[in-house]
Protein backbone atom coordinates (compact mmCIF):
# COMPACT_ATOMS: atom_id res chain seq x y z
CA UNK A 1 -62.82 37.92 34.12
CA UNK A 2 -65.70 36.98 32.08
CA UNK A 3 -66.87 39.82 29.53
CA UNK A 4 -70.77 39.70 30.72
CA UNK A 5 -69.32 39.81 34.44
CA UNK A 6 -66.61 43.43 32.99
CA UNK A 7 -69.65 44.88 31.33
CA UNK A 8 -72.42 44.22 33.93
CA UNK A 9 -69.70 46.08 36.24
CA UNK A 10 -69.03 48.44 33.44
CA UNK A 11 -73.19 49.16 33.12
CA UNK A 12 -73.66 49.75 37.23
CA UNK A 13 -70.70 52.38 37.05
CA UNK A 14 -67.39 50.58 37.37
CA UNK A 15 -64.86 52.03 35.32
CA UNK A 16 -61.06 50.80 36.75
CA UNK A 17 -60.37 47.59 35.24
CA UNK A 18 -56.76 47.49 36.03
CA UNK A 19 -55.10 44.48 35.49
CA UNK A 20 -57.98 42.40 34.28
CA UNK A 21 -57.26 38.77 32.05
CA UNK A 22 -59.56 39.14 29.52
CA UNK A 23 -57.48 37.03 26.86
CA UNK A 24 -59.70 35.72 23.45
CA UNK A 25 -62.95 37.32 25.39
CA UNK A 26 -65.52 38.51 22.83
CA UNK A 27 -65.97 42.27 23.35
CA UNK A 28 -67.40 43.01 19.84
CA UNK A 29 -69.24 46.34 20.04
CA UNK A 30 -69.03 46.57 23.28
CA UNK A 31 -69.13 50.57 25.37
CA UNK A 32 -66.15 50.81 27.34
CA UNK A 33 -65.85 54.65 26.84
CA UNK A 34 -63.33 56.13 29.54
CA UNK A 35 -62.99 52.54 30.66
CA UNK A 36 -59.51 52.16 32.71
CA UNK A 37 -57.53 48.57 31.46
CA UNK A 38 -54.36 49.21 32.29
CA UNK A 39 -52.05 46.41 31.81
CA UNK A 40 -55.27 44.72 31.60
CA UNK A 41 -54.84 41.31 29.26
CA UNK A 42 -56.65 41.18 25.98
CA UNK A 43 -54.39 39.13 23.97
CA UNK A 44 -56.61 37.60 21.18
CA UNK A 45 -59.87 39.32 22.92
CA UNK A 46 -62.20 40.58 19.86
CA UNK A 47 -63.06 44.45 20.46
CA UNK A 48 -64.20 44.99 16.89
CA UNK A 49 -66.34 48.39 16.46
CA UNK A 50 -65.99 48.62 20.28
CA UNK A 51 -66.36 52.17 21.68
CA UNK A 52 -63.07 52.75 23.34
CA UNK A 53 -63.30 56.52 23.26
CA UNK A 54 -60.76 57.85 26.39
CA UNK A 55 -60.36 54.86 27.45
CA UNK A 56 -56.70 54.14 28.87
CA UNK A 57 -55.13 50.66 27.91
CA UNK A 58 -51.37 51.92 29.66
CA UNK A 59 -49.31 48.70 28.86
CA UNK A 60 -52.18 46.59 27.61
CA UNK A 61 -51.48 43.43 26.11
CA UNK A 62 -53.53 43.54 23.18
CA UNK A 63 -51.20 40.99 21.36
CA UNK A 64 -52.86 39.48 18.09
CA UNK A 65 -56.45 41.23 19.39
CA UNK A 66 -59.10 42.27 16.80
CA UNK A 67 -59.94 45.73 16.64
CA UNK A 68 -61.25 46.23 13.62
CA UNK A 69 -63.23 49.63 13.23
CA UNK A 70 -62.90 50.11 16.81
CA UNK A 71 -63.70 54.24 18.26
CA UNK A 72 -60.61 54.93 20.10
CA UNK A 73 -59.91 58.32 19.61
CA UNK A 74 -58.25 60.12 22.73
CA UNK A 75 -56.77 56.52 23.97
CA UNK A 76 -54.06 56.04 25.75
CA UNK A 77 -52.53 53.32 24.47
CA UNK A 78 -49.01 53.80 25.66
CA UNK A 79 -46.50 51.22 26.63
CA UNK A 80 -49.47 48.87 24.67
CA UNK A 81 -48.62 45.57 22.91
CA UNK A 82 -50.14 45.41 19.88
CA UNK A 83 -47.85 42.94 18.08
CA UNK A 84 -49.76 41.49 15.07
CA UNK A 85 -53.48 43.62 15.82
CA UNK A 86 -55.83 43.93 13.72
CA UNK A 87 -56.54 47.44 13.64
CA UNK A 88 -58.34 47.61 10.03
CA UNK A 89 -60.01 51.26 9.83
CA UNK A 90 -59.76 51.84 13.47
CA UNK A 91 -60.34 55.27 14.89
CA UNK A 92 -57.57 56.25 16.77
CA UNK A 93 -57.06 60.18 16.25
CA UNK A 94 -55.38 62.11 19.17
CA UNK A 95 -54.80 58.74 20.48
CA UNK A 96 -51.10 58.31 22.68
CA UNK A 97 -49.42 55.40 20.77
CA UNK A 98 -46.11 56.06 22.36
CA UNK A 99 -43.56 53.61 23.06
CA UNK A 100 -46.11 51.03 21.65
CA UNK A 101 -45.65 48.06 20.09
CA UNK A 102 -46.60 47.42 16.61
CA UNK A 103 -44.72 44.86 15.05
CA UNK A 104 -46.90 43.22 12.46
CA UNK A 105 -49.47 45.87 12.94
CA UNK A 106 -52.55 45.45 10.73
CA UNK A 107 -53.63 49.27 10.77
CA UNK A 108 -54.77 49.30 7.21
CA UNK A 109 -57.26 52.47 6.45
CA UNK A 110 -56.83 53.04 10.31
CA UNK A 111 -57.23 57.13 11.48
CA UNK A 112 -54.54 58.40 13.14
CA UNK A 113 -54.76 61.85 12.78
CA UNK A 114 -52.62 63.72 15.55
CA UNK A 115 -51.89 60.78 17.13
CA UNK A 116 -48.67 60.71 19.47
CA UNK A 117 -46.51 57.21 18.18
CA UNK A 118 -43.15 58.61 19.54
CA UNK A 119 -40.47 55.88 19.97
CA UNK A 120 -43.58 52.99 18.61
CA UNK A 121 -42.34 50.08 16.95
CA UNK A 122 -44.33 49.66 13.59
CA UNK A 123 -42.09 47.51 12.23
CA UNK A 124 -43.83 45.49 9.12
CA UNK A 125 -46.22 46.77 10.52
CA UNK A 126 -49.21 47.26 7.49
CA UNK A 127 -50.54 51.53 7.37
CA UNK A 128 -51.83 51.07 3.26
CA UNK A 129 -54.19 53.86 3.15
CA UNK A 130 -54.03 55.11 6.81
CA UNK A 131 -54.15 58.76 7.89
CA UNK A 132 -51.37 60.38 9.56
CA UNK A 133 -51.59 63.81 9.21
CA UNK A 134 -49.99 65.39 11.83
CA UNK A 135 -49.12 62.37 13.72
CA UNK A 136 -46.08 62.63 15.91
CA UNK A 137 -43.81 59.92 14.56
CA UNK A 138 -40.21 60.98 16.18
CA UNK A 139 -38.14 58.03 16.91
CA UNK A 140 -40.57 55.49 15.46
CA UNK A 141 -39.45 52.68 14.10
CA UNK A 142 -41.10 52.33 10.73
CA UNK A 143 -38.90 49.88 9.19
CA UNK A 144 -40.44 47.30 6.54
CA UNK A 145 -43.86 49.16 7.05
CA UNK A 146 -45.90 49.56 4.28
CA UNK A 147 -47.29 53.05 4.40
CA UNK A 148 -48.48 52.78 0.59
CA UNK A 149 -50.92 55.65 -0.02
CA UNK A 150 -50.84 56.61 3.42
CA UNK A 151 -51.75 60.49 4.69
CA UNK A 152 -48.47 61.88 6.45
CA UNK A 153 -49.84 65.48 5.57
CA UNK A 154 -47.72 67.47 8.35
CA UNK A 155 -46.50 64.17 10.24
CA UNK A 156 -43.39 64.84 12.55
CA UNK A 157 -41.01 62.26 11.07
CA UNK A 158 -37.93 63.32 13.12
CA UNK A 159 -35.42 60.45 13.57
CA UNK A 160 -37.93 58.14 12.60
CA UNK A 161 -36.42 54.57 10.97
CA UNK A 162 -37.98 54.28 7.45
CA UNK A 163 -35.57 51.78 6.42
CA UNK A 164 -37.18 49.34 4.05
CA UNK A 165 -40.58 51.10 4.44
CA UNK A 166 -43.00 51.60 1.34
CA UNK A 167 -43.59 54.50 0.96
CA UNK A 168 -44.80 54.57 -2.85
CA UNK A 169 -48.00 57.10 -3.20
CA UNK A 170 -47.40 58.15 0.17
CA UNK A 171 -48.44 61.84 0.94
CA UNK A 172 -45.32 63.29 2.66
CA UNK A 173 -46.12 66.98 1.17
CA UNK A 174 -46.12 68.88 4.16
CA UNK A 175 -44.04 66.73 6.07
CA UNK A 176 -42.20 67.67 9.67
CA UNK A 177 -38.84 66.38 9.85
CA UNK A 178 -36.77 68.87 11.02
């Protein structure tokens, strides 16, 4: 699928996109709020400052795709790959992250606020500046990540991997990791 063709279907109402190949399509500020793409195919596709708001990407190859300053607060993203993103001061607060993958992650200055990343893999994954607070992070897999500066005000850290992580600046003061 073309992206005209997804968002002339998108504009006359059409919002179940299930399974659609949009690999390297140019989706730059487009409106997909509430859009469905589950284990839809945008590997490479750029959705920079695309309105994503609700929108559910369940097991959505989004492998090496551009995001950059994208609105995707309330996503679900779980079961997502996201392996090598770029997710540079994305919005992504309440968003279900869970069970994603991250590896390589570029989520620098990205918003997660009380975003659900139980069992993601962020390994390497870059979170320099990014806000956590009160992310659920239980079981992650944060190893090698650089989470330099990074907000993890209230952040449920339980069994999370931090092996190798940076973690120097970090805000960890009121920290869940009971």
């Amino acid at each position: 699928m073309k992206a005209d063709e997804l968002l002339k279907q998108y504009a006359a109402g059409v919002r179940d996109f299930t399974g659609a190949n949009l690999s390297e399509e140019d989706l730059e500020g487009a409106n997909l709020e509430g859009a469905i793409l589950d284990k839809a195919r945008l590997d490479g596709a750029n959705l920079n400052q695309a309105n994503l708001l609700k929108a559910s990407l369940f097991q959505a190859d989004l492998n090496g795709a551009s995001l950059k300053n994208a609105a995707l607060q309330g996503a679900n993203l779980s079961g997502a790959i996201l392996e090598g993103a770029i997710l540079d001061g994305a919005i992504l607060d309440s968003a279900d992250l869970s069970q994603s993958e991250l590896v390589v992650a570029n989520l620098h200055q990205a918003s997660l606020s009380e975003a659900t990343l139980t069992e993601a893999n962020l390994s390497a994954a870059n979170l320099e500046e990014a806000n956590l607070s009160r992310a659920d992070l239980a079981v992650a897999d944060l190893s090698q990540a650089s989470l330099s500066h990074a907000d993890l005000n209230e952040a449920n850290l339980s069994g999370a991997n931090l092996e190798g992580a940076n973690v120097e600046g970090t805000d960890l003061d009121e920290e869940k990791n009971a």
